[in-house]
Protein backbone atom coordinates (compact mmCIF):
# COMPACT_ATOMS: atom_id res chain seq x y z
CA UNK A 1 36.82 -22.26 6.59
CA UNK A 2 36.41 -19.46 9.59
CA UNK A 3 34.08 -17.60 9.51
CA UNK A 4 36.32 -14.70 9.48
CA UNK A 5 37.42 -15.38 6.50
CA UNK A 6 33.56 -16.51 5.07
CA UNK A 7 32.96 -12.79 5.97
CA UNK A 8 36.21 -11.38 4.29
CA UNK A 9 34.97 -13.76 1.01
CA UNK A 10 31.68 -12.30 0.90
CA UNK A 11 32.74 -8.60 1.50
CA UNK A 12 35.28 -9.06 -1.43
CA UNK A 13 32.75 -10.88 -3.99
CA UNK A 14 30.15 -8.00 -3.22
CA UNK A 15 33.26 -4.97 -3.71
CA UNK A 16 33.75 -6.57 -6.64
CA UNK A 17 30.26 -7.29 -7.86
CA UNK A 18 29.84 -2.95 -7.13
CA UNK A 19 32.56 -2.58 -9.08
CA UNK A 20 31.24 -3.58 -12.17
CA UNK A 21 27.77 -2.74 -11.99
CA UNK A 22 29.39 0.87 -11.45
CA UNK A 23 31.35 0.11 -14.62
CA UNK A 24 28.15 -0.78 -16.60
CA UNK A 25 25.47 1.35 -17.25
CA UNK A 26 21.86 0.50 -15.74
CA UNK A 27 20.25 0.49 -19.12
CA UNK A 28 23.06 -1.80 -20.59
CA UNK A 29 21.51 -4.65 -19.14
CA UNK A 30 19.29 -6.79 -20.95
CA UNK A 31 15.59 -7.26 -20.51
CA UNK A 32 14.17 -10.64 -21.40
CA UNK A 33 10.57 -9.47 -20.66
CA UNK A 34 7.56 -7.98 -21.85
CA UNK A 35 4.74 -5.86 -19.92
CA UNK A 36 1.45 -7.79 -20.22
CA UNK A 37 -0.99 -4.80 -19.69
CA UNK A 38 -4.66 -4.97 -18.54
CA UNK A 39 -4.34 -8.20 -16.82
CA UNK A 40 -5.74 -8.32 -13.71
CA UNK A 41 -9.78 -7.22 -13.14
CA UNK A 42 -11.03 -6.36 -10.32
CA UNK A 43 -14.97 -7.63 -9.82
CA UNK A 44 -17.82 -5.37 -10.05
CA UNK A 45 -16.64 -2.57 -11.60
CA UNK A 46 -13.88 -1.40 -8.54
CA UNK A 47 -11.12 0.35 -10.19
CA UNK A 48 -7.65 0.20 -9.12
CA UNK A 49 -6.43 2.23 -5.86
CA UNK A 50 -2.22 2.20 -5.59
CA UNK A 51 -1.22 -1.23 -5.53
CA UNK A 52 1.04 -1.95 -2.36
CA UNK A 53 3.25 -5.55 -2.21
CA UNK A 54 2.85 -8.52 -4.25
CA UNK A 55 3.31 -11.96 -3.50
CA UNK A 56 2.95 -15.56 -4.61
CA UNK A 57 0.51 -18.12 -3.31
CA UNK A 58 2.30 -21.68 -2.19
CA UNK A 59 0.45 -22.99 -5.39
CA UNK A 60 2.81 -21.42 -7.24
CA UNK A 61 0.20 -19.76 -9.57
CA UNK A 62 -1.93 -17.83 -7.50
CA UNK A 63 -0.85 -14.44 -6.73
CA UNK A 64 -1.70 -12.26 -4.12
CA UNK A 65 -1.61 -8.47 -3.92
CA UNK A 66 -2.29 -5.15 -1.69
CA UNK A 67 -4.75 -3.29 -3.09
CA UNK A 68 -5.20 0.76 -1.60
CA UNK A 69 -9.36 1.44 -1.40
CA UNK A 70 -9.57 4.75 -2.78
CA UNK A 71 -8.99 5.16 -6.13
CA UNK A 72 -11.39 8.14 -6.73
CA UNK A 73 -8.82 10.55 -5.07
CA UNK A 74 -5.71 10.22 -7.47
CA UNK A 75 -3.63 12.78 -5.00
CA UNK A 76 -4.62 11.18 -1.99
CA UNK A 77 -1.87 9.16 0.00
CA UNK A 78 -0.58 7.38 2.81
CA UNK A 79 -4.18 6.51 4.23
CA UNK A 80 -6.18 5.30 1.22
CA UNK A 81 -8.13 2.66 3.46
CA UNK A 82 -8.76 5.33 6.61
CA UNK A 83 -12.62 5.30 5.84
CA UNK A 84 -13.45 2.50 3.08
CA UNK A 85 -14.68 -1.01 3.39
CA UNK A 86 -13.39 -2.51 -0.08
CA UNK A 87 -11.29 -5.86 0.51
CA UNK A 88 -7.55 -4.57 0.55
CA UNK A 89 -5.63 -8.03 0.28
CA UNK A 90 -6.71 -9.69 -3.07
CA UNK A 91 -6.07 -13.11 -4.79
CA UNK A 92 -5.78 -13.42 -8.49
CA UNK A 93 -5.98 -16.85 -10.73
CA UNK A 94 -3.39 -17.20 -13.61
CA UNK A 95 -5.84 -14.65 -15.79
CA UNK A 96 -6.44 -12.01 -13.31
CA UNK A 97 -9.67 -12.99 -11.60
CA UNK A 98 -10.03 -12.12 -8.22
CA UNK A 99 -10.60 -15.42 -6.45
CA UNK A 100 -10.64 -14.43 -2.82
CA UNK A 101 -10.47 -10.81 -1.23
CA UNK A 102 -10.81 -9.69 2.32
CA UNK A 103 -9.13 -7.15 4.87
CA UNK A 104 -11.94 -4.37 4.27
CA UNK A 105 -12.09 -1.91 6.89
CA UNK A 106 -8.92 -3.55 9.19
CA UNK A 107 -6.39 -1.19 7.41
CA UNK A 108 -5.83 2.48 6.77
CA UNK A 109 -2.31 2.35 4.61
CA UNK A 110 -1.96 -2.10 4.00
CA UNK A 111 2.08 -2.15 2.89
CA UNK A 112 3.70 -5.36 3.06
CA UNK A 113 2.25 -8.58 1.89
CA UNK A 114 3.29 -12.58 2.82
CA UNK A 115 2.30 -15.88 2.01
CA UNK A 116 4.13 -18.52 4.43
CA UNK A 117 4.37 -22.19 3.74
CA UNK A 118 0.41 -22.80 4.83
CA UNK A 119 -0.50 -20.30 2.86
CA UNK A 120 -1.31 -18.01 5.26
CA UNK A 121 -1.57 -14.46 4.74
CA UNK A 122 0.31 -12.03 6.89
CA UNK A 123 -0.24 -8.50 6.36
CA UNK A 124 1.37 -4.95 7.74
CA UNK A 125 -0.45 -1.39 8.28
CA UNK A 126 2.32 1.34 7.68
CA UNK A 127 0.66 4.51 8.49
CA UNK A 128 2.38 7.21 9.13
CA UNK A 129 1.24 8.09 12.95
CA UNK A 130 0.22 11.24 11.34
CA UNK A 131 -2.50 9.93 9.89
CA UNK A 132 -4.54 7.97 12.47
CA UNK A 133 -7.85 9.65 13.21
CA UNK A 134 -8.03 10.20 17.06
CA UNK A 135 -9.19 7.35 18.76
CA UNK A 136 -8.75 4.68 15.61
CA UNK A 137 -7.22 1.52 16.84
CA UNK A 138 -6.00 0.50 13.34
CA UNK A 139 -2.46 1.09 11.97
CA UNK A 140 1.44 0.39 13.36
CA UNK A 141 0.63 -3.58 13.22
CA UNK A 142 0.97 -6.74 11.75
CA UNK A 143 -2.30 -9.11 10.79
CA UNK A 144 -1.71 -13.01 9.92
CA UNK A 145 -4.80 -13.87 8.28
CA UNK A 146 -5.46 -17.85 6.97
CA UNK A 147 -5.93 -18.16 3.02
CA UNK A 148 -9.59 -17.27 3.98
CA UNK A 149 -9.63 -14.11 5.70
CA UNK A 150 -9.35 -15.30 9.53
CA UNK A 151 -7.83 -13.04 11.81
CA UNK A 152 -5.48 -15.98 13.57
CA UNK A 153 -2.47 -13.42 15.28
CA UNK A 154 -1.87 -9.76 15.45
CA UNK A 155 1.63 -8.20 15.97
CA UNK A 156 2.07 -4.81 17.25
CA UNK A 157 -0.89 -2.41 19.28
CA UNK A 158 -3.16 -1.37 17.21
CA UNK A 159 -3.33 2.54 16.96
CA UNK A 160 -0.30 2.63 19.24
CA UNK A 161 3.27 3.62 18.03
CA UNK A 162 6.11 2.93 20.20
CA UNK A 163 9.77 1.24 20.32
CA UNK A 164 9.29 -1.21 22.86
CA UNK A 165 8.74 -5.24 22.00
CA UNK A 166 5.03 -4.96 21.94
CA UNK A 167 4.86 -1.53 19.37
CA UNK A 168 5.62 -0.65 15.98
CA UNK A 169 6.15 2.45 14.35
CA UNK A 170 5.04 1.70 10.80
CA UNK A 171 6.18 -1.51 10.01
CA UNK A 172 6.58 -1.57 6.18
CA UNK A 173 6.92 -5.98 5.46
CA UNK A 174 7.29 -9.15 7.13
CA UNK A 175 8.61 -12.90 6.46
CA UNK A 176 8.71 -15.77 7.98
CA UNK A 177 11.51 -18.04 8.47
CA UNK A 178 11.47 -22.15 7.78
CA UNK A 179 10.92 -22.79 11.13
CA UNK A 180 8.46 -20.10 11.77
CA UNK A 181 10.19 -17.29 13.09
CA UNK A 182 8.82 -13.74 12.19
CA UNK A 183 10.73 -11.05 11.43
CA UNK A 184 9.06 -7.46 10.98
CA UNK A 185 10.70 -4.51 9.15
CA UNK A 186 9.98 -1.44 11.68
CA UNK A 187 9.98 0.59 9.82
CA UNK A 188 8.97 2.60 7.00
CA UNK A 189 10.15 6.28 7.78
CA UNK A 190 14.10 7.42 7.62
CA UNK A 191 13.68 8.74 11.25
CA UNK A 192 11.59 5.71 12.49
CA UNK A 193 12.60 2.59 14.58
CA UNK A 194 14.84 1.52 11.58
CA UNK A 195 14.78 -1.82 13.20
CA UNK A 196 14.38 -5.58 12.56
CA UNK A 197 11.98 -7.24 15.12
CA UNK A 198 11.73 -11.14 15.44
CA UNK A 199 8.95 -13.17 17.13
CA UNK A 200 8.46 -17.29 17.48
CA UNK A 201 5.93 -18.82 15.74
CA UNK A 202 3.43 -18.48 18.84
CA UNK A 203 4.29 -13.91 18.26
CA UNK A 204 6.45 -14.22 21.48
CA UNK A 205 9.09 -11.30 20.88
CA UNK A 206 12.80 -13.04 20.82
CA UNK A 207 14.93 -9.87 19.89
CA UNK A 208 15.73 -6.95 17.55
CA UNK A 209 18.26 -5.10 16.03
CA UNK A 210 19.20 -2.00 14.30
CA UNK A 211 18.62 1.45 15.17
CA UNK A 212 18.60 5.23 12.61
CA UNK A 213 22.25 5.60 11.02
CA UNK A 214 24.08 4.70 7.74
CA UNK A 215 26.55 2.19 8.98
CA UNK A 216 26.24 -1.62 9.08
CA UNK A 217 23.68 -2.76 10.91
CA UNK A 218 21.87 1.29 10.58
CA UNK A 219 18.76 1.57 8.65
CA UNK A 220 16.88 4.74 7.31
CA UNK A 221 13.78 2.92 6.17
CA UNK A 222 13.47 -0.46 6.11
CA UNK A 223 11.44 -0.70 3.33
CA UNK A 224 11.62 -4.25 2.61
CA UNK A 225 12.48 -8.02 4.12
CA UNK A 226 12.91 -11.11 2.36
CA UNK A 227 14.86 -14.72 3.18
CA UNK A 228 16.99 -16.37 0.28
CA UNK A 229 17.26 -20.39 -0.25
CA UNK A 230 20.58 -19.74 2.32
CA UNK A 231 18.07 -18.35 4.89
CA UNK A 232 20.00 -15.34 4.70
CA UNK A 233 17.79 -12.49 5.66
CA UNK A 234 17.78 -9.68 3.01
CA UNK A 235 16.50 -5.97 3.97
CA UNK A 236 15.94 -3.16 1.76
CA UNK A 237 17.53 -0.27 3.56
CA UNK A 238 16.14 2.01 0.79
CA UNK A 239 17.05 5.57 2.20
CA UNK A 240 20.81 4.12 2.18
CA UNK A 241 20.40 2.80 -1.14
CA UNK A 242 21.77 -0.58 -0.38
CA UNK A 243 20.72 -4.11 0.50
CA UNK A 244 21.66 -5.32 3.87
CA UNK A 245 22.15 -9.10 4.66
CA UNK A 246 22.33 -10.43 8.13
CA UNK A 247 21.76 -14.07 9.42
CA UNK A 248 18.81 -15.20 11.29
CA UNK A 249 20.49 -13.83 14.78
CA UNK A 250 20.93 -10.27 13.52
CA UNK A 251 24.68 -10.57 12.85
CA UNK A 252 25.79 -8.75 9.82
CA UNK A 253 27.04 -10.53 6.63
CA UNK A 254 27.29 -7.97 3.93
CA UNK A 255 25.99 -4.76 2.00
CA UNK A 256 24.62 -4.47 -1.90
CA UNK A 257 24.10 -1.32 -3.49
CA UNK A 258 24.35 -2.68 -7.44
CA UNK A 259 20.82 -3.39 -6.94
CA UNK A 260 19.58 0.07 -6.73
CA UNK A 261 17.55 2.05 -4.50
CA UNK A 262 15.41 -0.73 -3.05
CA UNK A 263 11.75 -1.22 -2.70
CA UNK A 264 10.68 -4.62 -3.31
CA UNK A 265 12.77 -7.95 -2.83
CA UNK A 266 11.37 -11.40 -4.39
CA UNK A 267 13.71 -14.88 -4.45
CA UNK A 268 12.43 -17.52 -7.10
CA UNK A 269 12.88 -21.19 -7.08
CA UNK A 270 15.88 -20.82 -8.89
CA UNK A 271 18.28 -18.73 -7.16
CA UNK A 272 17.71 -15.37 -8.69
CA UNK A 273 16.96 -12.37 -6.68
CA UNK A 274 14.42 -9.22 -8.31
CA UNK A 275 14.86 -5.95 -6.65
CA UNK A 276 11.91 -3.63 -7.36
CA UNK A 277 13.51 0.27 -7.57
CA UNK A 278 10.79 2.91 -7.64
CA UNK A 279 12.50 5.29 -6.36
CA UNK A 280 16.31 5.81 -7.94
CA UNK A 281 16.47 9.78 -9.61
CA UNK A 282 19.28 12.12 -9.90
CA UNK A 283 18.00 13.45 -6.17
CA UNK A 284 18.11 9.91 -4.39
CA UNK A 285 20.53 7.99 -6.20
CA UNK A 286 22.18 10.04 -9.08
CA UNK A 287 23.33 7.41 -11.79
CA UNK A 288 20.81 4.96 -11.29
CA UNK A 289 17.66 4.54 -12.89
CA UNK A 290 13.82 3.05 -11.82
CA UNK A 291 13.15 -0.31 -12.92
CA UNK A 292 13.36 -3.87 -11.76
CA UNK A 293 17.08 -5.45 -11.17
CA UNK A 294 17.75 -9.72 -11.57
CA UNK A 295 20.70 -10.99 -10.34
CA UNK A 296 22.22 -14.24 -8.76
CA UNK A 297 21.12 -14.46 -5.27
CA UNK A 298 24.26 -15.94 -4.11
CA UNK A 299 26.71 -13.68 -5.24
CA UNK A 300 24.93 -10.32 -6.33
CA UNK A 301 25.57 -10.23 -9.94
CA UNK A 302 22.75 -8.33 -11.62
CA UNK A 303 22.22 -9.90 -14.67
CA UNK A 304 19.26 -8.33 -16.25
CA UNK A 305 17.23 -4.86 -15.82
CA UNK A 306 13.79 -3.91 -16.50
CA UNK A 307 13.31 -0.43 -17.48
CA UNK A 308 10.79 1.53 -15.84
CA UNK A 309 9.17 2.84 -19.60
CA UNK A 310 9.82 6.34 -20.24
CA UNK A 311 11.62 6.28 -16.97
CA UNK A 312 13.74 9.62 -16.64
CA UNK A 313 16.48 9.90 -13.77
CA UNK A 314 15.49 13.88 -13.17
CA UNK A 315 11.69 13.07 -13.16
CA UNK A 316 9.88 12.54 -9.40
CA UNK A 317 10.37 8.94 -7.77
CA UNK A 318 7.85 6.48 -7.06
CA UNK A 319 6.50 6.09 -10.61
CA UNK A 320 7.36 2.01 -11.21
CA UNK A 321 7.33 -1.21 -9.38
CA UNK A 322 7.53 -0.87 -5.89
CA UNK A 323 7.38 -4.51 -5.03
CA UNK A 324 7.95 -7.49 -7.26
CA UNK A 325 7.32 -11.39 -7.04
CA UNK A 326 7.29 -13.96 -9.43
CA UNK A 327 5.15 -17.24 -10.04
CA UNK A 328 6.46 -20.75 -10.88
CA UNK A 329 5.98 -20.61 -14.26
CA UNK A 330 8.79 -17.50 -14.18
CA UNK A 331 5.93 -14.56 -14.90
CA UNK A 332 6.84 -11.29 -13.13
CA UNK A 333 4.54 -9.20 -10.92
CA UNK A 334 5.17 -5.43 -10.39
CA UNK A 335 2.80 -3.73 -7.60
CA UNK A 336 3.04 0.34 -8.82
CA UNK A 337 1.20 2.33 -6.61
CA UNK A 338 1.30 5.68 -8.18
CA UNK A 339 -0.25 4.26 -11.70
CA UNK A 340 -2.35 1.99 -9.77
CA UNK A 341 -1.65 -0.96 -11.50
CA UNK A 342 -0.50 -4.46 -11.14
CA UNK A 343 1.60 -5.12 -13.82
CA UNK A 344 2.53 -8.56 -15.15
CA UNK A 345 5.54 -9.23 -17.49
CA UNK A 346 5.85 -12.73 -19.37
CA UNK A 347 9.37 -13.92 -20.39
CA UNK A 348 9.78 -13.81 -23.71
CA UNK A 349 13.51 -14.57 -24.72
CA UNK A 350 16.31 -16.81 -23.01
C-alpha cells in the first residue's frame, strides 16, 4: 500500500472515529474505575504542593511523580519551587511510600516527567520567563537524572529562553524514542515556540518542527508528548483541542480531537491510549467535559471516560487530572495540581 493512500486510510478512520464521539455524549461512556483516595504519603509530615506529571517506573509497579514544593500558599502558581529545597521528583511503592525523592532546589515550576528504558529520570522546568528571579539560572530546560538523583545531561540553557537549537521557551514534557532519540515539547504557552525539538541520545540537536498556528503541523501549546507501540509520536496540542500524530521525522500523520482538550497522554502495554483533560469547559471546548478519556491507540476509538467528580462544563478549568499513567497491573494514576493530589483509581469491572 502507498503511503498516500496509508495517509488517506488514517485521515478517514479518525473523520469517522470524530464522528461518533460527536454523536455520543462524553458522559455516555462507561467508567470501569474507582478513585482510591488517600493513597500516597508523603514522609515527615510534607503535605501535598500541585502535583505535575506522572509516570511509571520500568518495574512496572513503581510510580513516579512531580511534586510542586509549596503547598502552604494554595493561590500561588507557576513557580512553586522558586525558593524551596523539598525533593520535587518522587517515587512511590505499590502503597504510596515514597521510596526515593530528589530534584530539591534544581526547579522553580518541574512539568513533565519520564522514565526511559534504564530507568532514568528525565525531567522539564516550564516556567513561564516571567517568573525567573533576575540572575536565576534555573528554568526553560530539560534534566535527565539516573533512578538515583544524578544529574547525567541537561537540555536547554538554564535561565535562558530562546528559539534557537540550544534554548527553550518552557518546555512542558519529553520522551524518548527506542533508539534513544529525545524529543522535547517547546512549549507550554499558546504564543511560545509551539515546537517539537529532537536530540540523539548523546543531546546533539538533529531537528525541529512546528511553529504558533492552528493548522497541521501548528501548535498553541504543546502541552504533552508521548510515543505509541507504532512509535508514532503523539502531542497534545491542547490550546487546539486536538491530538496531533507525526512520525519520528516530523511528517504529519493525522489529527484527534474525540479525545478532548488534552493534558496528559499515557500508552499501556496493551494498546490503549488515556488522555488526561483538565481543562475542557463551555469557554475552551464547549460540549466536552474534564475527565480522563481510554481509547484504542491504533485507531482512536474512545472507549471509556472517567468523570472528573462533580465536574461542571461552566465551572473554571484545571480542576482534574492533568497527566495520567498507568502501572502493569492496569491501576490508573491522575497527577491534579489544583487539589494537590495524586489520585489512584483501581479497575473494578470488565
Amino acid at each position: 500500500m502507498t503511503k498516500s493512500k496509508t495517509q488517506f486510510i488514517a485521515l478517514f478512520i479518525g473523520a469517522l472515529a470524530l464522528l461518533i464521539a460527536g454523536l455520543v455524549p462524553a458522559q455516555g461512556y462507561p467508567n470501569p474505575y474507582a478513585a482510591l483516595n488517600s493513597w500516597a504519603i508523603l514522609p515527615d509530615g510534607r503535605t501535598f504542593g500541585a502535583v505535575g506529571d506522572t509516570d511509571v517506573d520500568p518495574d512496572g509497579v513503581h510510580m513516579w511523580a512531580v511534586i510542586r514544593c509549596d503547598a502552604t500558599a494554595p493561590d500561588r502558581f507557576g513557580n512553586e519551587c522558586v525558593d524551596s529545597d523539598l525533593d520535587s521528583v518522587i517515587k512511590f511503592d505499590a502503597d504510596g511510600n515514597v521510596v526515593e525523592s530528589f530534584g530539591g532546589g534544581m526547579f522553580i515550576w518541574p512539568h513533565g516527567i519520564e522514565l526511559d528504558a534504564d530507568g532514568n529520570v528525565w525531567v522539564t522546568d516550564a516556567v513561564s520567563d516571567a517568573r525567573i528571579p533576575d540572575g536565576d539560572k534555573r528554568g526553560h530546560q530539560v534534566v535527565k537524572f539516573s533512578p538515583t538523583g544524578e544529574v547525567l545531561m541537561v537540555l536547554g540553557t538554564p535561565g535562558e529562553v530562546g528559539n534557537d537549537n540550544e534554548h527553550f521557551n518552557s518546555p512542558a514534557d519529553v520522551v524518548i524514542g527506542n533508539n534513544g532519540d529525545i524529543f522535547v515539547a517547546d512549549g507550554h504557552n499558546n504564543n511560545g515556540n509551539n515546537r517539537v525539538m529532537k536530540f540523539n541520545a548523546e543531546g546533539e540537536f538533529l531537528m525541529s518542527w512546528g511553529q504558533t498556528g492552528f493548522g497541521p503541523s501548528e501548535f498553541r501549546a504543546l502541552h504533552t508528548i508521548a510515543i505509541d507501540n507504532r512509535e508514532r509520536l503523539f502531542v497534545g496540542d491542547r490550546s487546539n483541542n486536538r491530538l496531533q500524530l507525526f512520525d519520528q521525522d516530523g511528517s504529519f500523520i493525522n489529527q484527534w480531537t474525540q479525545f478532548g482538550r488534552p493534558s496528559g497522554i499515557f500508552f499501556d502495554q496493551h494498546d490503549n491510549i488515556y488522555v488526561a483533560d483538565s481543562e475542557s469547559d463551555d469557554l475552551q471546548n464547549p460540549g466536552w467535559e474534564m475527565g480522563i478519556r481510554i481509547g484504542d491507540a491504533n485507531l482512536g476509538w474512545v472507549k471509556y471516560f472517567i468523570q472528573l467528580p462533580g465536574g461542571d462544563p461552566r465551572s473554571t478549568a484545571g480542576n482534574g487530572a492533568e497527566f495520567v499513567s498507568v502501572d502493569a497491573a492496569g491501576n490508573m494514576f491522575g497527577g491534579e495540581p489544583s487539589p494537590r493530589k495524586l489520585q489512584k483509581y483501581i479497575r473494578v469491572r470488565p
